[in-house]
Protein backbone atom coordinates (compact mmCIF):
# COMPACT_ATOMS: atom_id res chain seq x y z
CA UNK A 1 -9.93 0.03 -87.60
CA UNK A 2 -7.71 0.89 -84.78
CA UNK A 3 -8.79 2.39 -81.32
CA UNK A 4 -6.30 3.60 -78.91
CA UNK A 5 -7.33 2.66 -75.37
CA UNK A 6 -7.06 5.02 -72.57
CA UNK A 7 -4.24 3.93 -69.75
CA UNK A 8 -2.65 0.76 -69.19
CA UNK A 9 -4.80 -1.99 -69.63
CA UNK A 10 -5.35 -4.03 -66.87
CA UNK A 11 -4.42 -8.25 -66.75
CA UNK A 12 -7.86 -10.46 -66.42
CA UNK A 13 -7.07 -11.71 -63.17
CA UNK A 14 -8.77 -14.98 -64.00
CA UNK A 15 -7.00 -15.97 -66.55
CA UNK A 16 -5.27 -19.31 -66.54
CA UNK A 17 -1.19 -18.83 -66.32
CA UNK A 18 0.10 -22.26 -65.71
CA UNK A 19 2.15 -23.34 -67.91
CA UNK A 20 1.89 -26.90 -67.09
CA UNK A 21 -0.89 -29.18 -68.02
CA UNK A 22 -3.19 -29.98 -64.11
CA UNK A 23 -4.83 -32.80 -63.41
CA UNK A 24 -7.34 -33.82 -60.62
CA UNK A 25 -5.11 -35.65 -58.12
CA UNK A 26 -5.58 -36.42 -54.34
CA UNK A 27 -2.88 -37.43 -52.11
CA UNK A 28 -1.59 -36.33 -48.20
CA UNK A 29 1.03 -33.72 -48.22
CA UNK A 30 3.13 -33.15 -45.19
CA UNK A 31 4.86 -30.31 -44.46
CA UNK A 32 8.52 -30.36 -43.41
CA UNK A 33 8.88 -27.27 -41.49
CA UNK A 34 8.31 -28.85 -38.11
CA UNK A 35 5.91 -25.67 -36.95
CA UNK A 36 4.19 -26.55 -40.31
CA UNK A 37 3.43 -29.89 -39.95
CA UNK A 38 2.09 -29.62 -36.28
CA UNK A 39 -0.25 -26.71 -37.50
CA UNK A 40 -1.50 -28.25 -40.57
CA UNK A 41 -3.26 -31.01 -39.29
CA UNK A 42 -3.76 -32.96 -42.45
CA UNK A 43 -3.21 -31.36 -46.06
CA UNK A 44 -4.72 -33.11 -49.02
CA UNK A 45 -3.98 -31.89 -52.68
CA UNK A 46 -6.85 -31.02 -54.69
CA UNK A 47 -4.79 -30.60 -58.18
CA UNK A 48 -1.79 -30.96 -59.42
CA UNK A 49 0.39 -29.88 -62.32
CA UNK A 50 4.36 -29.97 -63.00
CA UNK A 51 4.87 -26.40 -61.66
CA UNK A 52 2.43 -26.43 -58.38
CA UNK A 53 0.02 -27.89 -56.89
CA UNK A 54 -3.50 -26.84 -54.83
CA UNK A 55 -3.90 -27.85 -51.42
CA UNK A 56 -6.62 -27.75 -48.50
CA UNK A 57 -5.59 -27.12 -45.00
CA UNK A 58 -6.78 -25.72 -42.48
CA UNK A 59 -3.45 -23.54 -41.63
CA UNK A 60 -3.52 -19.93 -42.86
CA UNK A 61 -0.65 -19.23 -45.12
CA UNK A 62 0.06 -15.63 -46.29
CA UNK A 63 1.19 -15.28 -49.96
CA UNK A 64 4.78 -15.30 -51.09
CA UNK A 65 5.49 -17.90 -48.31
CA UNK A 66 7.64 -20.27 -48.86
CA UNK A 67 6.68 -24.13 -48.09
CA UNK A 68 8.83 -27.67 -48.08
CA UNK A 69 6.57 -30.06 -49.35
CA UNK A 70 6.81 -34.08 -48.71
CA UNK A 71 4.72 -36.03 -50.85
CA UNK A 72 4.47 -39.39 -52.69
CA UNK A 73 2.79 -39.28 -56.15
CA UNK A 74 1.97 -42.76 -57.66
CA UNK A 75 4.51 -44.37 -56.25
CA UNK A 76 6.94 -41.41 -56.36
CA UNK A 77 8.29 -39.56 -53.66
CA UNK A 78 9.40 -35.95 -53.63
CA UNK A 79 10.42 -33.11 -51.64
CA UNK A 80 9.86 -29.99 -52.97
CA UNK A 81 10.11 -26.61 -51.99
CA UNK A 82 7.17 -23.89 -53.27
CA UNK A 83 5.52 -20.77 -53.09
CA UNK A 84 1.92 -19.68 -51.33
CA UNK A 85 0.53 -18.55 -54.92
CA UNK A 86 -3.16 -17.59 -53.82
CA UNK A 87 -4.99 -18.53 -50.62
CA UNK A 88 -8.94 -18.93 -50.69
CA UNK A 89 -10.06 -19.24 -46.38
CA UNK A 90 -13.62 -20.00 -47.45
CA UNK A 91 -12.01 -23.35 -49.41
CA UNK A 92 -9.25 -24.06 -46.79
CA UNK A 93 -7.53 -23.77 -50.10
CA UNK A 94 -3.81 -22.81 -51.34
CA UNK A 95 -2.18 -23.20 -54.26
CA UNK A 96 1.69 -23.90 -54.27
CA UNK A 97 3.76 -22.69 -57.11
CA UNK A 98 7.06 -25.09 -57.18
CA UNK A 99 10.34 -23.15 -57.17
CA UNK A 100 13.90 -24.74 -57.96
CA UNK A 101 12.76 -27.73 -59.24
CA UNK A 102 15.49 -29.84 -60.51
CA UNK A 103 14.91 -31.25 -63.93
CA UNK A 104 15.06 -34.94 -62.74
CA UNK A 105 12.00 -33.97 -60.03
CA UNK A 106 10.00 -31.81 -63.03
CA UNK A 107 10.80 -34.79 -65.53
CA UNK A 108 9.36 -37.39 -62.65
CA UNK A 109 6.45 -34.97 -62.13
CA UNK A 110 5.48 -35.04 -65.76
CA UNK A 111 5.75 -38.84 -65.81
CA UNK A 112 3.70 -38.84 -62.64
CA UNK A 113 0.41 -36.52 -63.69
CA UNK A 114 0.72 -38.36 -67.81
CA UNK A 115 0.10 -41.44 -65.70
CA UNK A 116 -3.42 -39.70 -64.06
CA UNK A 117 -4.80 -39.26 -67.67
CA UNK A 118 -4.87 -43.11 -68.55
């Protein structure tokens, strides 16, 4: 049987629409926009995946910002630029969507979060 629904149907705005497998991973960020990095105080990651990241800090971020991100994975360092994806103020939480990721960095990245599922 087929229904016909009424209107567009609206996305489920929970759903899950990484792309990239995220693991559990905690390590110090630092911001490299000088203003950033004096506001943030400290910024720990929460998660992390090959195409973002979630962080707490206590700095307010609006969404669509755009962040450079210093950090050093296992071993590996990077310097990434991203995206303010969602912001939760109850969590002191944001999650970071990586843009213009070279594929050497989003290689190393895989490499990185494969190694936090031994």
């Amino acid at each position: 049987m087929n229904t016909k629904l009424d209107g567009p149907v609206e996305p489920d705005p929970y759903l899950n629409r990484r792309s990239d497998e995220r693991v559990t991973a905690r390590f110090e960020v630092r911001f490299e926009q000088a203003e950033d990095a004096a506001r943030a105080l400290r910024a720990y990651s929460l998660n992390l995946s090959a195409g973002g990241l979630c962080l707490r800090t206590r700095k307010s971020y609006d969404v669509g910002s755009q962040v450079r991100l210093a950090m050093v994975v296992d071993g590996e360092e990077f310097h990434l630029t991203g995206v303010i994806a969602w912001v939760r103020d109850e969590a002191e939480a944001i999650g970071v969507r990586f843009i213009d990721v070279s594929e050497e960095d989003h290689e190393r990245l895989r490499r990185v979060i494969a190694s936090f599922k031994r």
